[in-house]
N, C-alpha and C. Protein backbone atom coordinates (compact mmCIF):
# COMPACT_ATOMS: atom_id res chain seq x y z
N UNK A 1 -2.30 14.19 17.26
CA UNK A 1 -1.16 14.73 16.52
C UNK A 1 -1.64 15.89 15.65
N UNK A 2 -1.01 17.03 15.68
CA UNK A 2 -1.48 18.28 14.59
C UNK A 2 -0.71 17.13 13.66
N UNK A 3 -1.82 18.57 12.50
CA UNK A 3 -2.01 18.41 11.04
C UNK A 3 0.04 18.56 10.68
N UNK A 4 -0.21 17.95 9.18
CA UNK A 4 1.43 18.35 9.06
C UNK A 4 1.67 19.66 8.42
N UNK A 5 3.01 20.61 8.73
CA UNK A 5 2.65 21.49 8.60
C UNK A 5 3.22 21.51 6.84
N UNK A 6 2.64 23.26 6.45
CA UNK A 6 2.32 23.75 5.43
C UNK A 6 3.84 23.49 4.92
N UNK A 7 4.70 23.17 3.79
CA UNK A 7 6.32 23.30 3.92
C UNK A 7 6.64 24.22 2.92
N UNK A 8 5.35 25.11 2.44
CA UNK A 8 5.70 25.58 0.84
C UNK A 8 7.16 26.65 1.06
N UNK A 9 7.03 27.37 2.64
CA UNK A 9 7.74 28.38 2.84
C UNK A 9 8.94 28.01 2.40
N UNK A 10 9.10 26.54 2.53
CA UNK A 10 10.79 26.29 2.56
C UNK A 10 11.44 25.94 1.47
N UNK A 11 12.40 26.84 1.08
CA UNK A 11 12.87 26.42 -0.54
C UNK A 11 13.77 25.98 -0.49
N UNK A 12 14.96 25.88 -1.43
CA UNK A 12 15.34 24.30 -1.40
C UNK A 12 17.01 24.52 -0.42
N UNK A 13 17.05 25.62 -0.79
CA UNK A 13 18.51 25.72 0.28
C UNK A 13 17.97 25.47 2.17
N UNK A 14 16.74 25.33 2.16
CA UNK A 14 15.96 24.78 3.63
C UNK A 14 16.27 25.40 4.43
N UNK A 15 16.14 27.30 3.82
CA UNK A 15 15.97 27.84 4.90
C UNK A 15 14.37 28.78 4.79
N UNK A 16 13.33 28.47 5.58
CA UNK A 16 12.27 28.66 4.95
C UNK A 16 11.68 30.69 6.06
N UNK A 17 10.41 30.47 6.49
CA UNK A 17 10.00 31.73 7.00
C UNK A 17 9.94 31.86 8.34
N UNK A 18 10.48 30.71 9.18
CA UNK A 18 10.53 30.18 10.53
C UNK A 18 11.26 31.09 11.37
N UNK A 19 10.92 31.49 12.59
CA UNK A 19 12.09 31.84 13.58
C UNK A 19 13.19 30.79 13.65
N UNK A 20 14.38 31.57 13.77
CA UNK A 20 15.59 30.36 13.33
C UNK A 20 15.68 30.19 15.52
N UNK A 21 16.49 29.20 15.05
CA UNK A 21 16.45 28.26 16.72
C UNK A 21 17.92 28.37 16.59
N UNK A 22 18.25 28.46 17.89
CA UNK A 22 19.11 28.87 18.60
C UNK A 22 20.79 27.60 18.23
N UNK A 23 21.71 27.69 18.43
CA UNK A 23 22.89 27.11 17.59
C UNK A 23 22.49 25.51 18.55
N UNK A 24 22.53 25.73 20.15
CA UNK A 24 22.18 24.89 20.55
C UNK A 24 21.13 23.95 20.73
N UNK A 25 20.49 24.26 19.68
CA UNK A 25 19.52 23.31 19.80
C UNK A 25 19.70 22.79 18.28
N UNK A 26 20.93 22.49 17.53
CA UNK A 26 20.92 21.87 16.29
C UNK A 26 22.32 21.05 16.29
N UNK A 27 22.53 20.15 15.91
CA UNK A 27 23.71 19.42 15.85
C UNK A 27 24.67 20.19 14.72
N UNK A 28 25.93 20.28 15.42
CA UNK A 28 26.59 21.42 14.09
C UNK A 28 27.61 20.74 13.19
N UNK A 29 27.05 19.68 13.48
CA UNK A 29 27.66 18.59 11.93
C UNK A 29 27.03 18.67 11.03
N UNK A 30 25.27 19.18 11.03
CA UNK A 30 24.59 19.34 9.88
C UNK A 30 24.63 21.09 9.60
N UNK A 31 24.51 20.53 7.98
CA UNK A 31 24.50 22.24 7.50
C UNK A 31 23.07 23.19 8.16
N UNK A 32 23.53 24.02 9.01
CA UNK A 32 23.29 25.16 10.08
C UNK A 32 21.32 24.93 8.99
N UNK A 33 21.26 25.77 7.51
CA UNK A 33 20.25 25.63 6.98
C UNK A 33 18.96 24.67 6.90
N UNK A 34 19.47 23.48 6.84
CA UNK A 34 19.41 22.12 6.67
C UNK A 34 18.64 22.19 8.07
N UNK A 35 19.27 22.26 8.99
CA UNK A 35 19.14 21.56 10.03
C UNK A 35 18.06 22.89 10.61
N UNK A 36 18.06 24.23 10.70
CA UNK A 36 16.73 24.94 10.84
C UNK A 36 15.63 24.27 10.10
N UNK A 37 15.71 24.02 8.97
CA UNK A 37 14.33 23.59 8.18
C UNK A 37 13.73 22.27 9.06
N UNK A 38 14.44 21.04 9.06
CA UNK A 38 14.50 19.85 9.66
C UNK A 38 13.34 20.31 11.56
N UNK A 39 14.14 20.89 11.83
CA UNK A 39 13.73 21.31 13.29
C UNK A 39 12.35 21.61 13.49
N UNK A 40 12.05 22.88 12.30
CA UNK A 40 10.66 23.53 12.49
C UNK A 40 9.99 22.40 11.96
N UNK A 41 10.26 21.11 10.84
CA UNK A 41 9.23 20.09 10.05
C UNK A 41 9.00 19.47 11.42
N UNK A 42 9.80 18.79 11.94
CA UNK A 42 9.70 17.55 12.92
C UNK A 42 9.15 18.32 14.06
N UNK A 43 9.36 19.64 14.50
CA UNK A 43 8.57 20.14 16.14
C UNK A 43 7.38 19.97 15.87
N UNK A 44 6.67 20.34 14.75
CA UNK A 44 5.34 20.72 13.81
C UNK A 44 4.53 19.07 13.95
N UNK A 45 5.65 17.97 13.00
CA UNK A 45 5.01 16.25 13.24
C UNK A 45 4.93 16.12 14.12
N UNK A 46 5.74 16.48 15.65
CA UNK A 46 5.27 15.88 16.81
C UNK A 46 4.38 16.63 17.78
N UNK A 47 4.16 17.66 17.31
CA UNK A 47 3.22 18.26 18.10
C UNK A 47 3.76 18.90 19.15
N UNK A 48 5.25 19.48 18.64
CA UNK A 48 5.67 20.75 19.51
C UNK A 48 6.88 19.78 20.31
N UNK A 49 7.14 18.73 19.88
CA UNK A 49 8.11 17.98 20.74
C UNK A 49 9.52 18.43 20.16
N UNK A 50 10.65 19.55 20.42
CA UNK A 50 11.36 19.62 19.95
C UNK A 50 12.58 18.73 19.69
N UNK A 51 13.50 18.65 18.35
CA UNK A 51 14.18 17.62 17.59
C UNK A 51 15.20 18.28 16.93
N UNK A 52 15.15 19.43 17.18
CA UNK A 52 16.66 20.14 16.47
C UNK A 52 17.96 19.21 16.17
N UNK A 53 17.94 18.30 17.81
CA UNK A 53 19.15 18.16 17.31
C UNK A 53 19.35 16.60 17.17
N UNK A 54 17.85 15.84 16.46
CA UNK A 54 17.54 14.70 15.71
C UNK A 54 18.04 13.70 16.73
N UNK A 55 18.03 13.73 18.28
CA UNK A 55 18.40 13.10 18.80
C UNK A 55 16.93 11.73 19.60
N UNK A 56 17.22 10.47 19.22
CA UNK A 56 16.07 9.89 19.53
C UNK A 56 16.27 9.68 21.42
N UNK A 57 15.39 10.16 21.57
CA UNK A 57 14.89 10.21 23.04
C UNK A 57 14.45 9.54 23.95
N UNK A 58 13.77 8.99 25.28
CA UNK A 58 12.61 8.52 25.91
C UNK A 58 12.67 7.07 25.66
N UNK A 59 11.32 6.51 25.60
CA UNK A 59 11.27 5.13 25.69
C UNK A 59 11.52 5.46 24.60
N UNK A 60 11.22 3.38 24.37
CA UNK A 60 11.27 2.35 23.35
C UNK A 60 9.89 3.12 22.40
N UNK A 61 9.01 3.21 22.42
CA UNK A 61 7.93 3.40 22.00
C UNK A 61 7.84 4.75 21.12
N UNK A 62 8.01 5.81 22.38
CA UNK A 62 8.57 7.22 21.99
C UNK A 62 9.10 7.75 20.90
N UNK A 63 10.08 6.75 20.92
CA UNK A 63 11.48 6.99 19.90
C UNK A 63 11.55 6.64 19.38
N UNK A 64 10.59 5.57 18.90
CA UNK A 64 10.13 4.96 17.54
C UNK A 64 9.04 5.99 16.64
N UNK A 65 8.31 6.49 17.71
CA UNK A 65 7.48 7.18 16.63
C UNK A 65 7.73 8.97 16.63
N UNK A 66 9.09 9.19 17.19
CA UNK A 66 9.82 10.20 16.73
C UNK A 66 11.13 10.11 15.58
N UNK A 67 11.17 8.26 15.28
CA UNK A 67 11.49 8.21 14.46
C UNK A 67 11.25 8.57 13.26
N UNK A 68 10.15 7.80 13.16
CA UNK A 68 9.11 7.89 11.85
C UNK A 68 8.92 8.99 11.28
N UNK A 69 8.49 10.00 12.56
CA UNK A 69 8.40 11.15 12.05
C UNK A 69 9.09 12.15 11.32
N UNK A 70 10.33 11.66 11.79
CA UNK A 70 11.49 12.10 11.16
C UNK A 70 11.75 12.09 9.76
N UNK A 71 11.42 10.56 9.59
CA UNK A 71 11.96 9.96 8.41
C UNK A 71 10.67 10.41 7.16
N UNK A 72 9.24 10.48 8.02
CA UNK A 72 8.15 10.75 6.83
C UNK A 72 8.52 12.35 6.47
N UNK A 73 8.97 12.97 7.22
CA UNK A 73 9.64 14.28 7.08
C UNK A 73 10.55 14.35 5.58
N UNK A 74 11.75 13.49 6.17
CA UNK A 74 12.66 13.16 5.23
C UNK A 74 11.91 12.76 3.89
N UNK A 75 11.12 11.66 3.74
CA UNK A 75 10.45 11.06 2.34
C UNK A 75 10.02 12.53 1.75
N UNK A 76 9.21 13.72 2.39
CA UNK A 76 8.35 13.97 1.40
C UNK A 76 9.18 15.35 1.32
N UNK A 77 10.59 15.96 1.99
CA UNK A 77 11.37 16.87 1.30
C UNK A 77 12.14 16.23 0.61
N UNK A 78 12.94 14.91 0.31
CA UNK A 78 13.90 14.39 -0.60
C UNK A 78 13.24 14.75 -2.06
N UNK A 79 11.79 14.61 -1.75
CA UNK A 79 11.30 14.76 -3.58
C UNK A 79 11.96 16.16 -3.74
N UNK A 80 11.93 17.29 -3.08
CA UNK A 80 12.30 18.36 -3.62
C UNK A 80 13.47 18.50 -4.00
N UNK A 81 13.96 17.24 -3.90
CA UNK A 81 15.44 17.43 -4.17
C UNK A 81 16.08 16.32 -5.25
N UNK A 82 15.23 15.72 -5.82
CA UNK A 82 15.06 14.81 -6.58
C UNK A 82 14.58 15.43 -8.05
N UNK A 83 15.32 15.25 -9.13
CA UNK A 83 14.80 15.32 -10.48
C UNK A 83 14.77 14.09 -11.52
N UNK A 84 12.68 14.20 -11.47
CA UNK A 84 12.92 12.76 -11.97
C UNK A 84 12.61 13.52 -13.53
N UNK A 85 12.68 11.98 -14.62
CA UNK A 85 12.84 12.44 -16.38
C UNK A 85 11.39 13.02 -16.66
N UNK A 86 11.17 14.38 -17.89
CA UNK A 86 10.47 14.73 -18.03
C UNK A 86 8.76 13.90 -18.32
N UNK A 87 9.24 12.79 -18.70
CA UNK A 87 8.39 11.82 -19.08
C UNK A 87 7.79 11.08 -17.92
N UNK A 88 8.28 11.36 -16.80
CA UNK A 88 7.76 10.26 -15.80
C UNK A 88 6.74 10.65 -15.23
N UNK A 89 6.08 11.96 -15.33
CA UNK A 89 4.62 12.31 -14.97
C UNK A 89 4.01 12.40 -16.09
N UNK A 90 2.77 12.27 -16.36
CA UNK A 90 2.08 12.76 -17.42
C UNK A 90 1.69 13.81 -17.94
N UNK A 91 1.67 14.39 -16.66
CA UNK A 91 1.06 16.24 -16.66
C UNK A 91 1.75 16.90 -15.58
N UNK A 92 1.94 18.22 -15.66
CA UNK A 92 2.28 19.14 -14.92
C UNK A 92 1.75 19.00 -13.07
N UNK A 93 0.70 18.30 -13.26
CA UNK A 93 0.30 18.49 -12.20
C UNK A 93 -0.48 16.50 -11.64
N UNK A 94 0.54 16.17 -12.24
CA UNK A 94 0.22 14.88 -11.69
C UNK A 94 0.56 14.57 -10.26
N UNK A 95 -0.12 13.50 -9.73
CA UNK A 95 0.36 13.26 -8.55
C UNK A 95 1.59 12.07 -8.37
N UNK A 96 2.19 12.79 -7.64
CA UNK A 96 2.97 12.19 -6.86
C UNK A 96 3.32 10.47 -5.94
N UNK A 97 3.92 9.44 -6.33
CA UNK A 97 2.95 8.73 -5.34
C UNK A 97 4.38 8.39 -4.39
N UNK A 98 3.92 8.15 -3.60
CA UNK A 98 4.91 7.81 -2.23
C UNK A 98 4.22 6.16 -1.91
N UNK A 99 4.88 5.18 -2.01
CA UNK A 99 4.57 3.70 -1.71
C UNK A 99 5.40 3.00 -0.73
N UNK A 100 4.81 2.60 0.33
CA UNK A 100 4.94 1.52 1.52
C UNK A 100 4.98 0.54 1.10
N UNK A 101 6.32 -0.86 0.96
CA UNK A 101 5.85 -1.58 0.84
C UNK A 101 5.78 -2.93 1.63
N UNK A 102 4.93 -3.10 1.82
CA UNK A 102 4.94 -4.09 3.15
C UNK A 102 4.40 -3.72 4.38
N UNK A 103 4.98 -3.93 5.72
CA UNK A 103 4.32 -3.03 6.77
C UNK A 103 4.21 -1.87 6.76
N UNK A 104 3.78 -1.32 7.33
CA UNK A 104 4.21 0.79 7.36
C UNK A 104 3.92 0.83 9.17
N UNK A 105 5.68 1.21 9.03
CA UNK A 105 5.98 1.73 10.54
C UNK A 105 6.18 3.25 10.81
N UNK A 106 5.04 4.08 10.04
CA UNK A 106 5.01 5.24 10.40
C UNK A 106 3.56 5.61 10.57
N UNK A 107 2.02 5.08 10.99
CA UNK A 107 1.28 5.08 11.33
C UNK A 107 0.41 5.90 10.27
N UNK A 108 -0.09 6.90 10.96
CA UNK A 108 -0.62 7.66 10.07
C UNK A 108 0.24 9.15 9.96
N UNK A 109 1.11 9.52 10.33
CA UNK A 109 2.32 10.21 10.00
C UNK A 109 2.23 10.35 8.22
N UNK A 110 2.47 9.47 7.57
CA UNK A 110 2.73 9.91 5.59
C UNK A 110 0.94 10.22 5.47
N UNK A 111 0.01 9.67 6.06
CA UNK A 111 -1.17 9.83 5.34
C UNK A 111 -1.75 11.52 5.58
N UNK A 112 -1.03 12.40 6.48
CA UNK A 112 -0.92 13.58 6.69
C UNK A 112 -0.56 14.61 5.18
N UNK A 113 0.48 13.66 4.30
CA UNK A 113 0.86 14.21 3.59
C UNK A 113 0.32 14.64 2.11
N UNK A 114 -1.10 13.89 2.25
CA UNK A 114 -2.19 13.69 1.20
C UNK A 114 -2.30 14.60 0.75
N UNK A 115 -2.05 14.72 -0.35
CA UNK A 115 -2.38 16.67 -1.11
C UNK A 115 -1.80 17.49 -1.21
N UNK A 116 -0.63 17.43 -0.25
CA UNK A 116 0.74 18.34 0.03
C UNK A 116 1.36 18.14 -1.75
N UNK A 117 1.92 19.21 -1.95
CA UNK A 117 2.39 19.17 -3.65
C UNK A 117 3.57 19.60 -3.62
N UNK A 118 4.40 18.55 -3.92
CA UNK A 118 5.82 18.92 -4.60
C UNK A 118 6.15 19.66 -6.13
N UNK A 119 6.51 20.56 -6.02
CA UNK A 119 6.87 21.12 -7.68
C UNK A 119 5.36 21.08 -8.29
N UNK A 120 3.85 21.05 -7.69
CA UNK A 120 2.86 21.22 -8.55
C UNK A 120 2.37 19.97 -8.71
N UNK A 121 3.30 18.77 -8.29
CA UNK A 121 2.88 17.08 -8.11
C UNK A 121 1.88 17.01 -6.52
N UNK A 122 0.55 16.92 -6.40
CA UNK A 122 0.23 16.55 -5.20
C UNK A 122 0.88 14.98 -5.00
N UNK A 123 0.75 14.82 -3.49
CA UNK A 123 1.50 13.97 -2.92
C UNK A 123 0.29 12.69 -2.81
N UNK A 124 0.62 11.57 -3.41
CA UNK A 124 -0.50 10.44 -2.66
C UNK A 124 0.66 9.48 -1.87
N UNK A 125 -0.14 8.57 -1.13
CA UNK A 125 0.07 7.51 -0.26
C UNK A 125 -0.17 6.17 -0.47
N UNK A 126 0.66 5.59 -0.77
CA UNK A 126 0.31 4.30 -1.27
C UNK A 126 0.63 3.19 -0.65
N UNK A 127 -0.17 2.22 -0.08
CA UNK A 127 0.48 0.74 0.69
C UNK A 127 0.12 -0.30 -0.07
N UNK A 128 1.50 -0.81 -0.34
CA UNK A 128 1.35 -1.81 -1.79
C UNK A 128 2.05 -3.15 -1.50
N UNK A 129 1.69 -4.01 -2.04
CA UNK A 129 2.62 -5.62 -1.71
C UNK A 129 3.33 -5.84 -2.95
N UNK A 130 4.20 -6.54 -2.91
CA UNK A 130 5.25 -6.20 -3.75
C UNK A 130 4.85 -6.33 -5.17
N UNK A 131 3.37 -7.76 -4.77
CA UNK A 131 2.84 -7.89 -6.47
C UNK A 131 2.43 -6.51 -7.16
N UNK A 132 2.56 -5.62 -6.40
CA UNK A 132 1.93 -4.59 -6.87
C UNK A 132 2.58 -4.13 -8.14
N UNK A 133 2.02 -2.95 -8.78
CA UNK A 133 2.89 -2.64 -10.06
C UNK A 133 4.00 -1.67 -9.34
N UNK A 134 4.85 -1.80 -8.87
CA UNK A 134 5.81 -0.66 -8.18
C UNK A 134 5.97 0.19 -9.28
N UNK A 135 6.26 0.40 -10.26
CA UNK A 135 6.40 1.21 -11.89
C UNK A 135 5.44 2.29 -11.51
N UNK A 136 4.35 1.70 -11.33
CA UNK A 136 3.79 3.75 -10.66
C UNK A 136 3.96 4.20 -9.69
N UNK A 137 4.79 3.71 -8.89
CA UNK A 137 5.43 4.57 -7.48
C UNK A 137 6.65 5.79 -7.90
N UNK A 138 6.53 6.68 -7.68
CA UNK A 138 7.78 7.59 -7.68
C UNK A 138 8.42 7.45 -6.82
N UNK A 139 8.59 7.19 -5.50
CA UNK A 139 9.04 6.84 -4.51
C UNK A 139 8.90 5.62 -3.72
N UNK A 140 9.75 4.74 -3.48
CA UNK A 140 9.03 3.74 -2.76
C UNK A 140 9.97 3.35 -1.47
N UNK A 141 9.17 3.27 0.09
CA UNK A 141 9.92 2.79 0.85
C UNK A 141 10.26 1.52 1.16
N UNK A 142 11.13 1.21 1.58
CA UNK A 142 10.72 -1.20 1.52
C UNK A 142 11.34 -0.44 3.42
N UNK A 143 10.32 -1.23 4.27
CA UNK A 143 10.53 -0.94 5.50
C UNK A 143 11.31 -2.52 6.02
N UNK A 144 11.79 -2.45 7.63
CA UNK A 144 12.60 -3.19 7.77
C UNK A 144 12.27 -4.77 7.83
N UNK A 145 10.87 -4.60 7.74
CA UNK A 145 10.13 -6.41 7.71
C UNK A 145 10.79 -6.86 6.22
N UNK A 146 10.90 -6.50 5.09
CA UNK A 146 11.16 -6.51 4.18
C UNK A 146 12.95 -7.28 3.94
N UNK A 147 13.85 -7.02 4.99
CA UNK A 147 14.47 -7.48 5.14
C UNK A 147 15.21 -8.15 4.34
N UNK A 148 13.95 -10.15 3.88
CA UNK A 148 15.01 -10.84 3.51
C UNK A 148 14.50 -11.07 1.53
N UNK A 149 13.64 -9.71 1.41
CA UNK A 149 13.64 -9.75 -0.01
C UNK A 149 13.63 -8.59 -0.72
N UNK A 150 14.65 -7.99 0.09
CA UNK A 150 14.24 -6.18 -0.37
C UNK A 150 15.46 -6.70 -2.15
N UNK A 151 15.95 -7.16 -1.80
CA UNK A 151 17.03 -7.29 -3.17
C UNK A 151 16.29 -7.43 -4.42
N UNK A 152 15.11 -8.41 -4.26
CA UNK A 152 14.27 -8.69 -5.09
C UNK A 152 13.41 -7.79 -5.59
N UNK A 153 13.02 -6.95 -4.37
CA UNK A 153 12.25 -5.65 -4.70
C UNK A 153 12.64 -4.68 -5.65
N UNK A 154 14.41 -4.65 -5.33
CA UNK A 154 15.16 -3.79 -5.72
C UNK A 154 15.24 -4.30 -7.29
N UNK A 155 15.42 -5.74 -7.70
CA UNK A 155 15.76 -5.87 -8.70
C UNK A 155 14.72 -5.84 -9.90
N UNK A 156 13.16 -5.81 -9.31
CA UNK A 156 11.83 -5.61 -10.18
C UNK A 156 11.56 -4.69 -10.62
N UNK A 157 12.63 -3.56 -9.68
CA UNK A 157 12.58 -1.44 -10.33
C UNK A 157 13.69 -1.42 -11.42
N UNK A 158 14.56 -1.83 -11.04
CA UNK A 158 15.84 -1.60 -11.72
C UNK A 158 15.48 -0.85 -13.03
N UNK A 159 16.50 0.52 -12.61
CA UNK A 159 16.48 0.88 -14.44
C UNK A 159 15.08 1.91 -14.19
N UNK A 160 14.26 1.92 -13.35
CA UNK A 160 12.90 2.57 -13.82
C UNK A 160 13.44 3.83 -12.72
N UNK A 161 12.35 5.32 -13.02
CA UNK A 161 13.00 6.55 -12.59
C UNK A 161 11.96 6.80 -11.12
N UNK A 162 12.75 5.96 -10.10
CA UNK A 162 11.80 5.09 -8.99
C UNK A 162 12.88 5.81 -7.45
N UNK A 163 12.63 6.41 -6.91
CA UNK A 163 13.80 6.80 -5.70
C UNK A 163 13.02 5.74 -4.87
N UNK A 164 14.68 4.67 -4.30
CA UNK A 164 14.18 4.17 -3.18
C UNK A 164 14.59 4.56 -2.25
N UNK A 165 14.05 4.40 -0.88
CA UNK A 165 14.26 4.77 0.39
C UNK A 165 14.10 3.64 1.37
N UNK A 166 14.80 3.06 2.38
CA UNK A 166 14.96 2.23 3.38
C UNK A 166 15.68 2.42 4.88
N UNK A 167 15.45 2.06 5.98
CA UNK A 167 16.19 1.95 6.88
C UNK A 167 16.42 0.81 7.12
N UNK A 168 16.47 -0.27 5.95
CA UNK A 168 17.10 -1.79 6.13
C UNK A 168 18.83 -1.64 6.07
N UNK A 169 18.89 -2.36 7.14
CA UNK A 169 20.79 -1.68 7.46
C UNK A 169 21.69 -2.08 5.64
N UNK A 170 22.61 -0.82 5.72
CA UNK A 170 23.19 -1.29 4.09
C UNK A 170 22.76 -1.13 3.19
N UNK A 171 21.68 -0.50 3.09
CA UNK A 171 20.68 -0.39 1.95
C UNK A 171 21.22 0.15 0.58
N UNK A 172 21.73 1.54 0.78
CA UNK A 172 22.20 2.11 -0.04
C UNK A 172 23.79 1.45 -0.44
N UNK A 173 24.38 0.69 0.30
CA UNK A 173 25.42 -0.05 0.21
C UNK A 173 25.18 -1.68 -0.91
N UNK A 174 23.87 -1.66 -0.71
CA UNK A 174 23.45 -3.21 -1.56
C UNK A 174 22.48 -2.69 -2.84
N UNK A 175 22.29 -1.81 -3.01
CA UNK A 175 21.77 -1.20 -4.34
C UNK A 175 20.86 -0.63 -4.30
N UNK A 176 20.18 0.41 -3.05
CA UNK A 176 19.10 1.21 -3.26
C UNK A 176 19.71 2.27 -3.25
N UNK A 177 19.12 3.63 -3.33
CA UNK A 177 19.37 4.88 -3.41
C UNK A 177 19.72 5.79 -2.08
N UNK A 178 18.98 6.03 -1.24
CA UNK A 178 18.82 6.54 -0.07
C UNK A 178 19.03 5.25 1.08
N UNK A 179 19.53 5.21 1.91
CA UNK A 179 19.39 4.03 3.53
C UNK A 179 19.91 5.11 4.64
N UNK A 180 18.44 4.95 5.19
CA UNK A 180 18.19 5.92 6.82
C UNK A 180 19.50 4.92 7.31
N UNK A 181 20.14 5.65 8.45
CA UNK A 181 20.64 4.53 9.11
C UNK A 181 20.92 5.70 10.71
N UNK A 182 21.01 5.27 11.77
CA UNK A 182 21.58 5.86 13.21
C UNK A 182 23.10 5.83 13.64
N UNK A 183 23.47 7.28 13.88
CA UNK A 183 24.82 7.07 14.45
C UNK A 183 24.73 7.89 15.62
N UNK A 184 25.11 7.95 16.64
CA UNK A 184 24.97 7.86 17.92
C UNK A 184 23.37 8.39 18.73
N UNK A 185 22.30 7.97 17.68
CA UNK A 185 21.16 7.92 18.01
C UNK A 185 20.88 9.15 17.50
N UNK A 186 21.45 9.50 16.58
CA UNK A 186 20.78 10.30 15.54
C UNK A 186 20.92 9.79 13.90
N UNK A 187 19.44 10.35 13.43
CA UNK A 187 19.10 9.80 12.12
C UNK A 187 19.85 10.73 10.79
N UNK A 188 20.57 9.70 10.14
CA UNK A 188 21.43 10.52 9.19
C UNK A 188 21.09 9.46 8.07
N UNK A 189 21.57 9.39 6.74
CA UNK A 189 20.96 9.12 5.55
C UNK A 189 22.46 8.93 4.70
N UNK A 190 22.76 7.72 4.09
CA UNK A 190 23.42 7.74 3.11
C UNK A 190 22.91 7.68 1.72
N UNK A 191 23.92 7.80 0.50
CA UNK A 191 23.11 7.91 -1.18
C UNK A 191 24.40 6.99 -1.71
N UNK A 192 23.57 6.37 -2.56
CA UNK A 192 24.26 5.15 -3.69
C UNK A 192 24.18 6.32 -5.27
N UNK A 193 24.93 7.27 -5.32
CA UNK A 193 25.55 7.60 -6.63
C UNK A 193 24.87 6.61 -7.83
N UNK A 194 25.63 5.87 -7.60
CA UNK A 194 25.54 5.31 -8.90
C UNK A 194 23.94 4.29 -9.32
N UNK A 195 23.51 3.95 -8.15
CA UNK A 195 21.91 3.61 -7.97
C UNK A 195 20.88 4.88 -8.88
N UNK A 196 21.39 6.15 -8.45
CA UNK A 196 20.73 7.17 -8.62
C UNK A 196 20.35 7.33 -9.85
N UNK A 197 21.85 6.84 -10.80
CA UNK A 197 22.01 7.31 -12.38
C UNK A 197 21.23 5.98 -12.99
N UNK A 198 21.37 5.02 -12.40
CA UNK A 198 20.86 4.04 -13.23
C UNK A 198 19.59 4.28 -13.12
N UNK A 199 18.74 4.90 -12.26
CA UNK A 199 17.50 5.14 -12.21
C UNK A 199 17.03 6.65 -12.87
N UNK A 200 17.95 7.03 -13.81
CA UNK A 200 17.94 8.38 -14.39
C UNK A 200 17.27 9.53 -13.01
N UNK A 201 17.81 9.23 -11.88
CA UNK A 201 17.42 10.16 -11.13
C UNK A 201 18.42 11.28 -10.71
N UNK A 202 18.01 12.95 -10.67
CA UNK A 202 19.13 13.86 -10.50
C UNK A 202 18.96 14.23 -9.35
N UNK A 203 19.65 14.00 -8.31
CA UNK A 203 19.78 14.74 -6.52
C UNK A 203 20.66 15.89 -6.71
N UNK A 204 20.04 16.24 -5.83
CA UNK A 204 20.72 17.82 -5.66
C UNK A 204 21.79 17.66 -4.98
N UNK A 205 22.61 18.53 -5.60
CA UNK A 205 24.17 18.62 -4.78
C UNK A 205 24.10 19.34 -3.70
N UNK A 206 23.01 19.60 -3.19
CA UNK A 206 22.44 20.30 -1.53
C UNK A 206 22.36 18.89 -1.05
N UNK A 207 21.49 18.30 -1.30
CA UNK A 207 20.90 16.66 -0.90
C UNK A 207 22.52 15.74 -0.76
N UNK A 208 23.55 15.65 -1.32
CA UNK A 208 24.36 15.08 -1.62
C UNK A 208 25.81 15.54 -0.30
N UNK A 209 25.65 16.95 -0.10
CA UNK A 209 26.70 17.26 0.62
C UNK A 209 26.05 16.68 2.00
N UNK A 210 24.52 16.71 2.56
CA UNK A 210 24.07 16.06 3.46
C UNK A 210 24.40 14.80 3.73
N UNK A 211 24.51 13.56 2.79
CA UNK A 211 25.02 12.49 3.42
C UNK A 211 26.15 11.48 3.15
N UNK A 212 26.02 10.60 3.77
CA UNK A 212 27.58 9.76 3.35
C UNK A 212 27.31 9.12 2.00
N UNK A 213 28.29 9.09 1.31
CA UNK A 213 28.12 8.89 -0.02
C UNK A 213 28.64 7.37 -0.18
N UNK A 214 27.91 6.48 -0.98
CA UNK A 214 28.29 4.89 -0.93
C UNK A 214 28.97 4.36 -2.20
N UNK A 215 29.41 3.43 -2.36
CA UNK A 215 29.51 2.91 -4.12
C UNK A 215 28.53 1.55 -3.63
């Protein structure tokens, strides 16, 4: 698998320094911008396998780890679109942490992302069990093994300035922030509003027109 690529080009309206790709090769339910940026991240994770139009493909196997790719895509641009409270880093240039918790069904896909810097935050990688202190995760994913205690997970952050992320079905419907979910075998993303605020977290109203919005 190439390295992941460089994303500094791309600023936040996600249209970055890329040759733009052609109408047909992007689904035109997503914003035209959006969906150039998306295209050049994910051709780049798979090693030239084009995804414009986020459609999962091929085998069982395949399309699992064109999933992933997708979605580790997704984890490490949502930070750019995420404003967490001034207080929640220590320094200007703290790192970042991105936390797995439980299995990690994206291989070595996020560990690509080591060093990559959001806003001046380098990016770390973290695989943690739930005893863990989640409180220093800025991000945390609960993957789908997680299942029959993600509630619990959910309820040990509560209140702290923590973006969660899941593709456990409902997610964002049962009190996390972000839930990957598939509609006709493409990967789209809903947001829990009100999850967001309780976690003093600010999404961008770019980030917001992208997906279905939950209570």
């Amino acid at each position: 698998m190439k390295p992941l690529p460089e994303l500094a080009a791309f600023d936040q309206s996600g249209v970055g320094s890329s040759p733009p790709v052609s109408p047909d090769e992007c689904d035109h339910r997503w914003v035209p911008s959006w969906c150039l940026w998306l295209t050049a991240v994910a051709e780049l994770l798979l090693g030239g396998v084009l995804l414009g139009s986020l459609l999962l493909r091929g085998s069982a196997w395949a399309a699992e780890r064109e999933e992933y790719a997708i979605k580790a895509a997704y984890l490490y641009n949502f930070a750019k679109f995420v404003e967490w409270p001034l207080r929640t880093f220590p320094a200007d240039d703290a790192p970042l942490s991105i936390c797995i918790v439980g299995d990690n069904p994206f291989g070595n896909t996020l560990e690509m992302l080591a060093g990559k810097a959001v806003k001046n935050h380098p990016v770390e990688v973290r695989h943690i069990s739930e005893a863990t202190r989640l409180d220093l995760c800025h991000i945390v994913f609960i993957g789908r093994a997680e299942q029959r205690r993600f509630k619990v997970i959910l309820a040990k952050i509560a209140r702290l300035p923590i973006l969660t992320v899941s593709d456990i079905s409902d997610f964002a419907q049962a009190g996390g922030i972000i839930g990957f979910f598939e509609a006709e075998q493409r990967i789209r993303f809903s947001i829990n509003i009100a999850a967001a605020e309780q976690a003093n977290l600010k999404l961008s109203s770019q980030l917001l027109k992208l997906a279905v919005i939950v209570n």
